[in-house]
C-alpha atoms as a PDB file:
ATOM      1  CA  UNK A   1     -53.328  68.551-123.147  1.00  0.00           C
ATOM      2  CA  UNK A   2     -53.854  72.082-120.966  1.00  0.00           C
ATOM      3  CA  UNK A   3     -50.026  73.030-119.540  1.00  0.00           C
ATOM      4  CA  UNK A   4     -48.973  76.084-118.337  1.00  0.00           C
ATOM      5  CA  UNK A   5     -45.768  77.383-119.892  1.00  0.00           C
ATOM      6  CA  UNK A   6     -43.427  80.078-120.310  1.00  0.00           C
ATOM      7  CA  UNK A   7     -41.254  80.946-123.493  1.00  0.00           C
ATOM      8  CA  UNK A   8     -38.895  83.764-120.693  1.00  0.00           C
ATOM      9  CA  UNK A   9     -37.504  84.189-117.638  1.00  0.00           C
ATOM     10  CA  UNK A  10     -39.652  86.777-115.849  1.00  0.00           C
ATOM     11  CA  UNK A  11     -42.556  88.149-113.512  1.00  0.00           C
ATOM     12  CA  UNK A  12     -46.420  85.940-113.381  1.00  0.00           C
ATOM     13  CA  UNK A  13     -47.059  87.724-117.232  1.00  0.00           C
ATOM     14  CA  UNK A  14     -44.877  85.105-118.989  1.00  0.00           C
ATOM     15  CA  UNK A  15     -47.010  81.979-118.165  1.00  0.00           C
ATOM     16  CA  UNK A  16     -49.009  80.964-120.772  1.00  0.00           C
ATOM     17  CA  UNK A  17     -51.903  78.150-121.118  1.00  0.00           C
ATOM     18  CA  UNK A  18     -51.393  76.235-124.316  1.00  0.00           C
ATOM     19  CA  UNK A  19     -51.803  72.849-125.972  1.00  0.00           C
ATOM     20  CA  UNK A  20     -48.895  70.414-125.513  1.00  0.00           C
ATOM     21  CA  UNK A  21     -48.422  66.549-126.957  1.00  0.00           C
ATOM     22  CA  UNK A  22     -50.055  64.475-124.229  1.00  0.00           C
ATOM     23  CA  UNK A  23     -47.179  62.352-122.497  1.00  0.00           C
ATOM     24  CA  UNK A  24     -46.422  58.802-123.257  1.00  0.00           C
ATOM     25  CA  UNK A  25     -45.081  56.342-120.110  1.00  0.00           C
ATOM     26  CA  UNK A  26     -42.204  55.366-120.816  1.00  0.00           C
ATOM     27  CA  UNK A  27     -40.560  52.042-118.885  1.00  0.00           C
ATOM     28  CA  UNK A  28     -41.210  51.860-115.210  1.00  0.00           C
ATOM     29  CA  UNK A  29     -43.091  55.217-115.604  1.00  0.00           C
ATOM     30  CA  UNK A  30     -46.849  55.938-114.971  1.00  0.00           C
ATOM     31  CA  UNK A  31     -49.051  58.509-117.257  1.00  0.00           C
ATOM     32  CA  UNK A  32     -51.368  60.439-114.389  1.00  0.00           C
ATOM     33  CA  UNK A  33     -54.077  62.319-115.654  1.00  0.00           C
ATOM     34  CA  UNK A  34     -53.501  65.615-112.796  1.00  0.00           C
ATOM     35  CA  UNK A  35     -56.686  66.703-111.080  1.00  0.00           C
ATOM     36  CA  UNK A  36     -54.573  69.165-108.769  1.00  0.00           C
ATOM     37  CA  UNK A  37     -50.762  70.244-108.613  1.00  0.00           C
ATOM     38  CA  UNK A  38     -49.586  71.939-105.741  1.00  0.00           C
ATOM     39  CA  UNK A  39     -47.504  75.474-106.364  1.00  0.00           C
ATOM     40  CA  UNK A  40     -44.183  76.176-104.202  1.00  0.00           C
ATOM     41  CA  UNK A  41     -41.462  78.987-104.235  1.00  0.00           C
ATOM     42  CA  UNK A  42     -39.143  77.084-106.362  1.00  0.00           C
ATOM     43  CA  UNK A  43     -42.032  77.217-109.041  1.00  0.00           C
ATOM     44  CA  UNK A  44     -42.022  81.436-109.017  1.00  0.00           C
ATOM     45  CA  UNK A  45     -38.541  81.109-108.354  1.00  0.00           C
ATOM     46  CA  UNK A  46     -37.649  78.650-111.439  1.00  0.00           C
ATOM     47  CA  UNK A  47     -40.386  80.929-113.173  1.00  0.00           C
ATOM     48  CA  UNK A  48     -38.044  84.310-112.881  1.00  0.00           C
ATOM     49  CA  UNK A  49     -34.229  83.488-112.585  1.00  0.00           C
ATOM     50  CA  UNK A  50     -34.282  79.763-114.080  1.00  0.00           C
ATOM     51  CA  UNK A  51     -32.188  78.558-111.223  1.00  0.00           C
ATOM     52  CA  UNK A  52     -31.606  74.580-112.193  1.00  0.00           C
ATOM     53  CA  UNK A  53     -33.498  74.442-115.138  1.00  0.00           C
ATOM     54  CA  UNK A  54     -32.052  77.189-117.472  1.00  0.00           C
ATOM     55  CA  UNK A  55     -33.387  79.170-119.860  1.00  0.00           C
ATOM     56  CA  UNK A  56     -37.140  78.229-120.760  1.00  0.00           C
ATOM     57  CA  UNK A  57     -39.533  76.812-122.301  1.00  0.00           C
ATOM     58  CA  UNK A  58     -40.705  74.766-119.742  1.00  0.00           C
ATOM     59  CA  UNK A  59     -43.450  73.355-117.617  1.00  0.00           C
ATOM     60  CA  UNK A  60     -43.220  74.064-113.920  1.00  0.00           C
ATOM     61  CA  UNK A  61     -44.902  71.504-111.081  1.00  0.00           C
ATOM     62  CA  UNK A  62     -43.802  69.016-108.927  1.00  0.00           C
ATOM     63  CA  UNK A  63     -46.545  68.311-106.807  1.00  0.00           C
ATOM     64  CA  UNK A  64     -49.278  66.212-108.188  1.00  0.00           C
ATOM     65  CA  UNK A  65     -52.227  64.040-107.504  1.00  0.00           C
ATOM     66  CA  UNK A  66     -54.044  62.580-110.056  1.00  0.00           C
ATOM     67  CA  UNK A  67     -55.815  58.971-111.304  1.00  0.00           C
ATOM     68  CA  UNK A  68     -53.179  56.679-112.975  1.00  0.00           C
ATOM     69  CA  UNK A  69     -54.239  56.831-116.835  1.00  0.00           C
ATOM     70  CA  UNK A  70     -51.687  54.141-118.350  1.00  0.00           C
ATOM     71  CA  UNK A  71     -48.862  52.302-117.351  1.00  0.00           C
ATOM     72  CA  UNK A  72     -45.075  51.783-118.846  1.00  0.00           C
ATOM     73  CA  UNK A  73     -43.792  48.377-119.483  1.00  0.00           C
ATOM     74  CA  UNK A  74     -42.743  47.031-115.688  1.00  0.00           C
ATOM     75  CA  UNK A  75     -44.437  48.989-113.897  1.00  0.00           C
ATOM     76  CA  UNK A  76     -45.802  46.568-111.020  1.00  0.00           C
ATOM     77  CA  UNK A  77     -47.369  49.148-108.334  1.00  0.00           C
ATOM     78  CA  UNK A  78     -49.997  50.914-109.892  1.00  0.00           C
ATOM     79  CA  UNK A  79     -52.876  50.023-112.148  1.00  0.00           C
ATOM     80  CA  UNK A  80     -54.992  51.982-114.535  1.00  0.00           C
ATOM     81  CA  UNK A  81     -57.524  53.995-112.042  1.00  0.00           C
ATOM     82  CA  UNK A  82     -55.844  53.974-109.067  1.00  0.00           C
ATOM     83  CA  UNK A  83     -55.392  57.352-107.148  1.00  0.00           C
ATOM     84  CA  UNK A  84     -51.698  58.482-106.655  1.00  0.00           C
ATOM     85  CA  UNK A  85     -50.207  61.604-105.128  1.00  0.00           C
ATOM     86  CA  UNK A  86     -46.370  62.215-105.719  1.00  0.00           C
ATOM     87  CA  UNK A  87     -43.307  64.662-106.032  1.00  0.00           C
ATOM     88  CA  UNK A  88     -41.843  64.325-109.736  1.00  0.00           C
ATOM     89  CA  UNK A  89     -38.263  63.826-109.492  1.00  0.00           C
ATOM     90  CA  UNK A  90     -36.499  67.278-108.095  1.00  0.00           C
ATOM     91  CA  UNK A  91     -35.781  69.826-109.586  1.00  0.00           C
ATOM     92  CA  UNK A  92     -34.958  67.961-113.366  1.00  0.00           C
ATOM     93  CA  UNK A  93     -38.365  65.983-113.437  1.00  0.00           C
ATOM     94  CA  UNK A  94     -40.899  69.366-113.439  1.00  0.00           C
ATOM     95  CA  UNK A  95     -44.048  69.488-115.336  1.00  0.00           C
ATOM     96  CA  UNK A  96     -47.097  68.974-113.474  1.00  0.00           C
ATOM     97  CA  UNK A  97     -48.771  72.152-114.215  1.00  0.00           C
ATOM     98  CA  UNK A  98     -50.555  70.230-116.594  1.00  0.00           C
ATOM     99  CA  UNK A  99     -53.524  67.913-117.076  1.00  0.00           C
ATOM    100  CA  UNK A 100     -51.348  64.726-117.543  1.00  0.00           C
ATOM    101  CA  UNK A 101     -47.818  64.011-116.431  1.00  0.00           C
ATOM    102  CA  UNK A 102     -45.600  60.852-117.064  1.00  0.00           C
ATOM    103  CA  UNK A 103     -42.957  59.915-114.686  1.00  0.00           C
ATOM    104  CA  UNK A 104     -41.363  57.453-113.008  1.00  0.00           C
ATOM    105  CA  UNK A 105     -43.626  55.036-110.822  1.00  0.00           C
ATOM    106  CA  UNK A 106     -41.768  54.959-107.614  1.00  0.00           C
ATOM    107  CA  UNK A 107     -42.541  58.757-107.260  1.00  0.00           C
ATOM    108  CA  UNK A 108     -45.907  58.328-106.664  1.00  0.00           C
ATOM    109  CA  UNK A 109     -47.797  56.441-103.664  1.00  0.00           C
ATOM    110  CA  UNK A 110     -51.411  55.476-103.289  1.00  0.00           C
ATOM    111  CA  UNK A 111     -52.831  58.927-102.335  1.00  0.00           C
ATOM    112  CA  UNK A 112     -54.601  58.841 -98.968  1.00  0.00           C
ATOM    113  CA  UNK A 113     -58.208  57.727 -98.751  1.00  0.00           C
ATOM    114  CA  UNK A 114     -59.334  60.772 -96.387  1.00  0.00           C
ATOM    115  CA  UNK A 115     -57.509  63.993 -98.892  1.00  0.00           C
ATOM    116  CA  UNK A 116     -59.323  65.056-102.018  1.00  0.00           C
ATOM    117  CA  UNK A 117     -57.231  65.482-104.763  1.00  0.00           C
ATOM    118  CA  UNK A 118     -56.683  69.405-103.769  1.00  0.00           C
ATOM    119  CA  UNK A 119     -55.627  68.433-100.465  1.00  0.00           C
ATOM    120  CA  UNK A 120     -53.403  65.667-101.498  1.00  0.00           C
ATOM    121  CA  UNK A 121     -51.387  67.835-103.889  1.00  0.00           C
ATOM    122  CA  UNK A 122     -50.100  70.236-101.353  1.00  0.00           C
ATOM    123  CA  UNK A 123     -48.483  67.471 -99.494  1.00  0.00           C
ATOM    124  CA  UNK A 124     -45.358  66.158-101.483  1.00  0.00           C
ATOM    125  CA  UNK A 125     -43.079  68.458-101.682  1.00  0.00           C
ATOM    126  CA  UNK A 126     -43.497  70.002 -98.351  1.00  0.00           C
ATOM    127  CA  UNK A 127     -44.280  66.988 -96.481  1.00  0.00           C
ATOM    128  CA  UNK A 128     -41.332  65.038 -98.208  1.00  0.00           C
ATOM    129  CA  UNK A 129     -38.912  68.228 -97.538  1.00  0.00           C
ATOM    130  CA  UNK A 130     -40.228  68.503 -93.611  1.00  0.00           C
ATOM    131  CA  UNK A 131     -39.947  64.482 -93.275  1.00  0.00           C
ATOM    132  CA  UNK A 132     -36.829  64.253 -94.955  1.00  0.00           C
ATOM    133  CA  UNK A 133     -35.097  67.068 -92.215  1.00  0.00           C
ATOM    134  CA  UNK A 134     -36.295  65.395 -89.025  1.00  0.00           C
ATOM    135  CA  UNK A 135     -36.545  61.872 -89.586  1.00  0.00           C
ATOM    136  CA  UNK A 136     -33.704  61.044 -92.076  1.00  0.00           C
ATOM    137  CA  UNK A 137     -31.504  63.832 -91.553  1.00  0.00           C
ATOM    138  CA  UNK A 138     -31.952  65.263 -87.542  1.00  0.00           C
ATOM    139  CA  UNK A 139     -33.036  61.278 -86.775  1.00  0.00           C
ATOM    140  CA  UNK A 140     -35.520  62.840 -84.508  1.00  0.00           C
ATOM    141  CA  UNK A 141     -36.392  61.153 -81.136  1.00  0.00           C
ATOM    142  CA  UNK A 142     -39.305  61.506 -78.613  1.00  0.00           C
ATOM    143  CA  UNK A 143     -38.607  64.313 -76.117  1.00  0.00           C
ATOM    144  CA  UNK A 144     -36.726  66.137 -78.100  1.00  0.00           C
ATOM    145  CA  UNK A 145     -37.067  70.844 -78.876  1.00  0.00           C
ATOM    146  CA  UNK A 146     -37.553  71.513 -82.258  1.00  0.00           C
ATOM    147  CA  UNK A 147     -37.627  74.876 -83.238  1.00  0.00           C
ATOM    148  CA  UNK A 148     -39.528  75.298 -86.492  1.00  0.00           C
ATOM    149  CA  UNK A 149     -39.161  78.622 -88.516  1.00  0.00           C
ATOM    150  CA  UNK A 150     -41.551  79.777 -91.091  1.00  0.00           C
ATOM    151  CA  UNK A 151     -44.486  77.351 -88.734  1.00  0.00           C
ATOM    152  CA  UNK A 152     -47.035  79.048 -90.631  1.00  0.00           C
ATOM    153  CA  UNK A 153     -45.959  78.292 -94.095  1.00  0.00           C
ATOM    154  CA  UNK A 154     -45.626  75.174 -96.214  1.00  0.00           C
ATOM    155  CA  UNK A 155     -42.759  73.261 -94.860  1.00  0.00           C
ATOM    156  CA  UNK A 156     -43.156  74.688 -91.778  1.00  0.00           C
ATOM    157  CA  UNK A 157     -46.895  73.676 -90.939  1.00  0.00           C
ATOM    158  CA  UNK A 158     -46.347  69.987 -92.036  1.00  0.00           C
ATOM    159  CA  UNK A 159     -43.468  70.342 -89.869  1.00  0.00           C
ATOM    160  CA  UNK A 160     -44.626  71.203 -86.673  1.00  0.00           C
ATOM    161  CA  UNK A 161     -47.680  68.172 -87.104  1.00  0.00           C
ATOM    162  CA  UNK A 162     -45.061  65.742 -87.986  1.00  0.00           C
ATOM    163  CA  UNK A 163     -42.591  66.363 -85.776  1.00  0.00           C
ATOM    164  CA  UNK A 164     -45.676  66.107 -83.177  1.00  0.00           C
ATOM    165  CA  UNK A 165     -46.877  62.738 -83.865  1.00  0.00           C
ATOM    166  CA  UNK A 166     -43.355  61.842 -83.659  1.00  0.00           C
ATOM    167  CA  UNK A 167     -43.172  63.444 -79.594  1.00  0.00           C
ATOM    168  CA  UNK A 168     -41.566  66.405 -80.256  1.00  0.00           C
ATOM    169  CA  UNK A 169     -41.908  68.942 -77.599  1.00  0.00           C
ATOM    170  CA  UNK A 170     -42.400  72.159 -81.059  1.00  0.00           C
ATOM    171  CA  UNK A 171     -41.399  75.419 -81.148  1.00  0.00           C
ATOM    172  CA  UNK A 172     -42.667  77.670 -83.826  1.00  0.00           C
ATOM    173  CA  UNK A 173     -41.472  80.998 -85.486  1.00  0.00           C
ATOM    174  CA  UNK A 174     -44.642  82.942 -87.263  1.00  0.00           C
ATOM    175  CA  UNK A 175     -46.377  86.209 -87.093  1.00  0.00           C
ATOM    176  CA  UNK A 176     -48.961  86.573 -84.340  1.00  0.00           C
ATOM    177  CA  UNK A 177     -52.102  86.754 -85.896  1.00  0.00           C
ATOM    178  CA  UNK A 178     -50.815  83.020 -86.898  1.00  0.00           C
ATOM    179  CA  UNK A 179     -50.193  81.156 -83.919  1.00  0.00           C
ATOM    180  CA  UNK A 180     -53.709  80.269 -83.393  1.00  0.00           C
ATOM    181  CA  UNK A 181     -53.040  77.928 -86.198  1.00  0.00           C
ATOM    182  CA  UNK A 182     -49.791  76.887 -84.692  1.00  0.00           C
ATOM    183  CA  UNK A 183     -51.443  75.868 -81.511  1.00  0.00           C
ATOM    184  CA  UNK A 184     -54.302  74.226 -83.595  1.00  0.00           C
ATOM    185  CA  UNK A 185     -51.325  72.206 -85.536  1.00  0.00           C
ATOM    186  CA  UNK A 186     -49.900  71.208 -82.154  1.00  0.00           C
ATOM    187  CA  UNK A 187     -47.312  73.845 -81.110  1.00  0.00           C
ATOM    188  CA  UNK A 188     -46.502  74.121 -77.825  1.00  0.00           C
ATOM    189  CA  UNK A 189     -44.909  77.480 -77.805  1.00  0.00           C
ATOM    190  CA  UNK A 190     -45.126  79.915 -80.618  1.00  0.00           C
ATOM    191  CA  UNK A 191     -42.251  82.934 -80.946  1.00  0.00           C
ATOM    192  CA  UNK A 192     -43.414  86.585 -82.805  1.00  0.00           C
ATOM    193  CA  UNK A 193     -40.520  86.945 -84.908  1.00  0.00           C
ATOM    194  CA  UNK A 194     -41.418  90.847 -85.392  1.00  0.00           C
ATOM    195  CA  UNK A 195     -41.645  91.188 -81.444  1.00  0.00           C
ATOM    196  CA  UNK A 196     -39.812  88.836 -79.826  1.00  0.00           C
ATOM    197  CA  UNK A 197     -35.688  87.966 -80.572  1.00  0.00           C
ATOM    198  CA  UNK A 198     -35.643  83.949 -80.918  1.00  0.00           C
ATOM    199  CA  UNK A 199     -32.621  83.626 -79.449  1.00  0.00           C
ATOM    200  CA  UNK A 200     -33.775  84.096 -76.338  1.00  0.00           C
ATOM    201  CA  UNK A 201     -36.675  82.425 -75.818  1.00  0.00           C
ATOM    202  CA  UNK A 202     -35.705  79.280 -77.963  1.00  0.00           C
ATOM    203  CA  UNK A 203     -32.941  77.804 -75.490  1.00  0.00           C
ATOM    204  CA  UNK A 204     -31.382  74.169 -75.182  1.00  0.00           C
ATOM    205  CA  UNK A 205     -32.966  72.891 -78.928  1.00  0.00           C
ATOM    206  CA  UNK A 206     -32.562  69.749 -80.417  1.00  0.00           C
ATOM    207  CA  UNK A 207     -33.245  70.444 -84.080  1.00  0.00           C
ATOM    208  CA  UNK A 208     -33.886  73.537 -86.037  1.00  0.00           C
ATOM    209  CA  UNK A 209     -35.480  73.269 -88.954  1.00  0.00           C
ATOM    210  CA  UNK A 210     -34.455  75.971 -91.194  1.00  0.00           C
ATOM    211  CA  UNK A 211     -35.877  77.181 -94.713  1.00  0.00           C
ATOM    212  CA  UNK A 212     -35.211  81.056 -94.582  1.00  0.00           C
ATOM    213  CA  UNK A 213     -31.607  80.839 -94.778  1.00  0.00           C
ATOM    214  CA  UNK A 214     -29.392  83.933 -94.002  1.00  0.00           C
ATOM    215  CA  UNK A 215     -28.989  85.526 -91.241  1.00  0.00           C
ATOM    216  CA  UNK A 216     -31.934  83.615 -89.534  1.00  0.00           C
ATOM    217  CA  UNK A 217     -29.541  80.068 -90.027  1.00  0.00           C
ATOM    218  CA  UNK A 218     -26.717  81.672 -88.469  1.00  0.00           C
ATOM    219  CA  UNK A 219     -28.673  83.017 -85.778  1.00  0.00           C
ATOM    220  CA  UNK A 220     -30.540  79.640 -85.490  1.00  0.00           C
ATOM    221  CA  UNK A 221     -27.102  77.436 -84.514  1.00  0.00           C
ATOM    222  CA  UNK A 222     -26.942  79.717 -80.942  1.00  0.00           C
ATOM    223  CA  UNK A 223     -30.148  77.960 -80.072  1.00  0.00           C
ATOM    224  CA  UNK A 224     -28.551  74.255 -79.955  1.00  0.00           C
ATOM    225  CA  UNK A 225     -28.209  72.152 -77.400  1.00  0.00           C
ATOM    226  CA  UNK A 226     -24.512  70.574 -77.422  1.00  0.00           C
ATOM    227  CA  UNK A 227     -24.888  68.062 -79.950  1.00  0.00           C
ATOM    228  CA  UNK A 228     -28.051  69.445 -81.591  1.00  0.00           C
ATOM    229  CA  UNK A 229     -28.218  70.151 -85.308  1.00  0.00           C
ATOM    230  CA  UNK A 230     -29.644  72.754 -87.888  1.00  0.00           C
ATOM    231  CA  UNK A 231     -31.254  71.149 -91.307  1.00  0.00           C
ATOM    232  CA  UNK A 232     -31.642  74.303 -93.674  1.00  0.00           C
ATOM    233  CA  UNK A 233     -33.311  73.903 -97.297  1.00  0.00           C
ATOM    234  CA  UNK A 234     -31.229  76.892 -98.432  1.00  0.00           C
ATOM    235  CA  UNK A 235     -28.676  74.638-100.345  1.00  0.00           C
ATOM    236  CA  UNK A 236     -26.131  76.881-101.043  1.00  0.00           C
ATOM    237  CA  UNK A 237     -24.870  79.752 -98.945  1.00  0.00           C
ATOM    238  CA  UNK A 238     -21.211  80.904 -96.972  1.00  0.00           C
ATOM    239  CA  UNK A 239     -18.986  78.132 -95.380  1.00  0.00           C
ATOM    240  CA  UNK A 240     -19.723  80.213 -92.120  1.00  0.00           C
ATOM    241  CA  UNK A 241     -22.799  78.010 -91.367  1.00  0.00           C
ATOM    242  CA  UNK A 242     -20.804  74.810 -90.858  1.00  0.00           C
ATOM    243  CA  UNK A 243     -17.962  75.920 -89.556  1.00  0.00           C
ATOM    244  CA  UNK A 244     -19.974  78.416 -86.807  1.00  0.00           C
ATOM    245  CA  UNK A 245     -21.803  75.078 -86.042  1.00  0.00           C
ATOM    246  CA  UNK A 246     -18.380  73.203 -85.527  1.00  0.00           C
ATOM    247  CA  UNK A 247     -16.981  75.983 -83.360  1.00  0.00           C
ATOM    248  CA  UNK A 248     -19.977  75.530 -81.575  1.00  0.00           C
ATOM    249  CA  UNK A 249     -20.142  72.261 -80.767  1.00  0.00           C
ATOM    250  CA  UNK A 250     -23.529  71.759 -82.896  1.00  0.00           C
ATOM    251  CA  UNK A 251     -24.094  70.697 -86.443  1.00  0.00           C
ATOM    252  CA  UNK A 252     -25.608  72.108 -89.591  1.00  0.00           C
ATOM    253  CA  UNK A 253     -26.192  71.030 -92.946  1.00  0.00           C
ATOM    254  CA  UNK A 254     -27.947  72.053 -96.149  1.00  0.00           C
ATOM    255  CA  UNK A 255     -30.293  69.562 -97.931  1.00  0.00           C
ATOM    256  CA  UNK A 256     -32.330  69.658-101.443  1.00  0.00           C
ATOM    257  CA  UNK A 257     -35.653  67.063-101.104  1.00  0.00           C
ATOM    258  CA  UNK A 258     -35.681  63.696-103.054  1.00  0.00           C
ATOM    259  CA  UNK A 259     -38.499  61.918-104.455  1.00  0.00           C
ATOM    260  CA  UNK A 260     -39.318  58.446-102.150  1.00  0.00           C
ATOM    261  CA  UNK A 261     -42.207  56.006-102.312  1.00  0.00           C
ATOM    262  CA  UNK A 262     -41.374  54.950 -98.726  1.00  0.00           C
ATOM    263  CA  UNK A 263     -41.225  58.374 -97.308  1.00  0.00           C
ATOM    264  CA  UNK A 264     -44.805  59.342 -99.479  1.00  0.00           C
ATOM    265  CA  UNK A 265     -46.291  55.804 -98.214  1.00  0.00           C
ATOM    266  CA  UNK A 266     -45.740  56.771 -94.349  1.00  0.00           C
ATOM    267  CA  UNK A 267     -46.450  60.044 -94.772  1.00  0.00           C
ATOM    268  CA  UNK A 268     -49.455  59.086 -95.768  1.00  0.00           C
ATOM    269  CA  UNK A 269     -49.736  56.374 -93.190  1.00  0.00           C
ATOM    270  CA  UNK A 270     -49.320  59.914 -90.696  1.00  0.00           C
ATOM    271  CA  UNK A 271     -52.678  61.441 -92.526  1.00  0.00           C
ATOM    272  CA  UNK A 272     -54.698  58.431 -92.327  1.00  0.00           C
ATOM    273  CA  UNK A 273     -53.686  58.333 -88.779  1.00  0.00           C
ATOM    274  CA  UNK A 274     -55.697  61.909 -87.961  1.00  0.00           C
ATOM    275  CA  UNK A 275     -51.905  63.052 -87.265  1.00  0.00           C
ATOM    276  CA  UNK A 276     -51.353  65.157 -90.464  1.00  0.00           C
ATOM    277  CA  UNK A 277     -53.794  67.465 -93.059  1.00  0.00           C
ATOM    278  CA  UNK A 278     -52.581  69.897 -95.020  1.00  0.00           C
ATOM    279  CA  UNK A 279     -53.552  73.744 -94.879  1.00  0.00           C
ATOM    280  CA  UNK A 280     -54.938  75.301 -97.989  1.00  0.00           C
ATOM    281  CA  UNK A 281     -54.327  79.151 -98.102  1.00  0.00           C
ATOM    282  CA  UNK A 282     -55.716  79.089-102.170  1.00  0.00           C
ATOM    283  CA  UNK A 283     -57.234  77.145-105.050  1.00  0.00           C
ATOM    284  CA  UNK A 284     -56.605  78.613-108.768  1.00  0.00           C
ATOM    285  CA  UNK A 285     -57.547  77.093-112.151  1.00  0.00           C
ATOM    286  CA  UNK A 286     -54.913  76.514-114.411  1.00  0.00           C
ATOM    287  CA  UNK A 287     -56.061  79.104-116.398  1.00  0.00           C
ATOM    288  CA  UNK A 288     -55.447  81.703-113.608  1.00  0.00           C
ATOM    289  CA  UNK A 289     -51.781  79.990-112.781  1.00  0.00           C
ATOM    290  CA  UNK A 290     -49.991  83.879-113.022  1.00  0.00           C
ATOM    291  CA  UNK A 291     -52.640  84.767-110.519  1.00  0.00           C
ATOM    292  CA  UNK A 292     -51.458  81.742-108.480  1.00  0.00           C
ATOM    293  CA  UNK A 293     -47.576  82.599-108.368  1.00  0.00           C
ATOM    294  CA  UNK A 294     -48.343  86.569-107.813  1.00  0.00           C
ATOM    295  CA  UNK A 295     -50.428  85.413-104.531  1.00  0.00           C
ATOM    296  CA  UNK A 296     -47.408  83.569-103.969  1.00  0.00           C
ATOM    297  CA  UNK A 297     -44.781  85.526-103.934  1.00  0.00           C
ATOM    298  CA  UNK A 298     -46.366  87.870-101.691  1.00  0.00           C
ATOM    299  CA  UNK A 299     -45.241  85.098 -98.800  1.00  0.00           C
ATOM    300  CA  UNK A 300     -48.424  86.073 -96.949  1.00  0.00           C
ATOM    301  CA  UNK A 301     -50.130  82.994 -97.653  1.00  0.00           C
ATOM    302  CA  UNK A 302     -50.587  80.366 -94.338  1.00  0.00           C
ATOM    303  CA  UNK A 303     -50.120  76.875 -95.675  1.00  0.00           C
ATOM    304  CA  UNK A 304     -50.365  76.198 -99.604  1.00  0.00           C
ATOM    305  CA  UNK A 305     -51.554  77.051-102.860  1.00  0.00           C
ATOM    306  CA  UNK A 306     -52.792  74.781-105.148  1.00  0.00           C
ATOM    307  CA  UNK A 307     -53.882  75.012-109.231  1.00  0.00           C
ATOM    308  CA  UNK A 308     -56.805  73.001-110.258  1.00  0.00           C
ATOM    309  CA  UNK A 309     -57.950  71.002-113.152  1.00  0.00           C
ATOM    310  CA  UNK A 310     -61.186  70.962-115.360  1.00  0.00           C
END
């Protein structure tokens, strides 16, 4: 099989197309043949410092949707042919910048009847990440602020649609030549955070939904109602966010995504319900993957980037 590599840690120029061994399923795990793998900053991140993975080689991906090509011995939820979309296991279970992938079965759910495959494989990740903050972590209720940073981007677009079909009065952070889109999504206010100071005009919030980390988390936790919390996908960073939260009567915590069938098979209940659809900034070949992460990591892009299969 096609799979984008890299032999260094460095800028887009170390990725390299080459032939690998095609994958065998092992138990419990499914062999999907990828026909599009969504791209993410912890791919051009992974690609230049290493971060969880170490030192290369290795094959970068996590999103994926593809057609089920074989199955592992007790694998019960999937059958040869059947269309799948998924998040390989995070951040140890990488490789889908390829044109097969095996991995465990209950990554993957039935990908949603109304995505093609490109659509489908910019959802995982970000839609597992955004899902994971307000519904597992934040336990989101109707009513409620949410202030959304980064709207515009790949968490933060999924975001702001799911936290609206959940009742969500939304909130979103993004330049202004972007909150058209927000509104489209189903904003209902949008902040210019190169004009305009959130602090003041997000008041009496719920949740905040973090992922820039920094200065903008600390900030973020003056924004709370009593009792409201900040999710942040930064997962390491000073003690000062937690115990600035505590002092303030608010909480905050840090969270890495996880892999779920359950959360995949209602998100995708959410897209087949008209209440979710992912934004597609670019579509690269897997030939042109360096092209891919340098359109990346200029972090202009407005939803996500996906690499393509033949």
């Amino acid at each position: 099989m096609r799979a984008a590599t890299q032999h260094s840690l460095g800028g887009p120029e170390v990725l390299e197309v080459v032939d690998l061994p095609r994958p065998q399923p092992q138990t419990n795990e499914v062999l999907v043949r990828v026909r599009a793998a969504g791209l993410n900053p912890t791919d051009w991140k992974h690609r230049a410092a290493g971060r969880f993975l170490g030192q290369p080689p290795f094959v970068l991906g996590w999103d994926v949707s593809g057609v089920v090509e074989a199955v592992g011995v007790g694998v019960a939820r999937f059958a040869v042919g059947d269309e799948v979309f998924g998040m390989l296991s995070y951040p140890y279970g990488h490789g889908s910048h390829a044109e097969y992938v095996a991995a465990p079965a209950r990554v993957f759910a039935k990908k949603p009847a109304g995505l093609d495959h490109v659509e489908a494989a910019a959802l995982p990740l970000v839609s597992l990440t955004a899902w994971q903050m307000l519904i597992e972590y934040a336990q989101l209720t109707p009513g409620q602020r949410v202030l959304v940073h980064a709207a515009a981007g790949g968490v933060g677009h999924v975001a702001v649609q799911i936290a609206k079909a959940h009742g969500a009065h939304v909130i979103g952070t993004a330049s202004g030549k972007k909150h058209d889109l927000l509104r489209r999504l189903g904003a209902d206010e949008t902040i210019d955070y190169r004009t305009e100071d959130f602090t003041e005009t997000a008041t009496d919030i719920d949740v905040v939904l973090d992922t820039l980390g920094g200065d903008t988390a600390m900030r973020s936790l003056r924004t709370l109602a009593p009792g409201g919390i900040a999710v942040s996908t930064v997962p390491v960073g000073p003690d000062d966010f937690t115990t600035e939260a505590t002092r303030l009567g608010v909480r905050a915590l840090r969270m890495l995504v996880d892999s779920s069938h359950a959360d995949l098979t209602a998100i995708a209940g959410l897209v087949d319900a008209g209440q979710l659809r992912p934004e597609i900034a670019a579509t690269f070949p897997l030939e042109d993957i360096a092209a891919a992460h340098r359109l990346g990591e200029t972090g202009r892009t407005t939803g996500k980037i996906v690499v393509t299969m033949s």
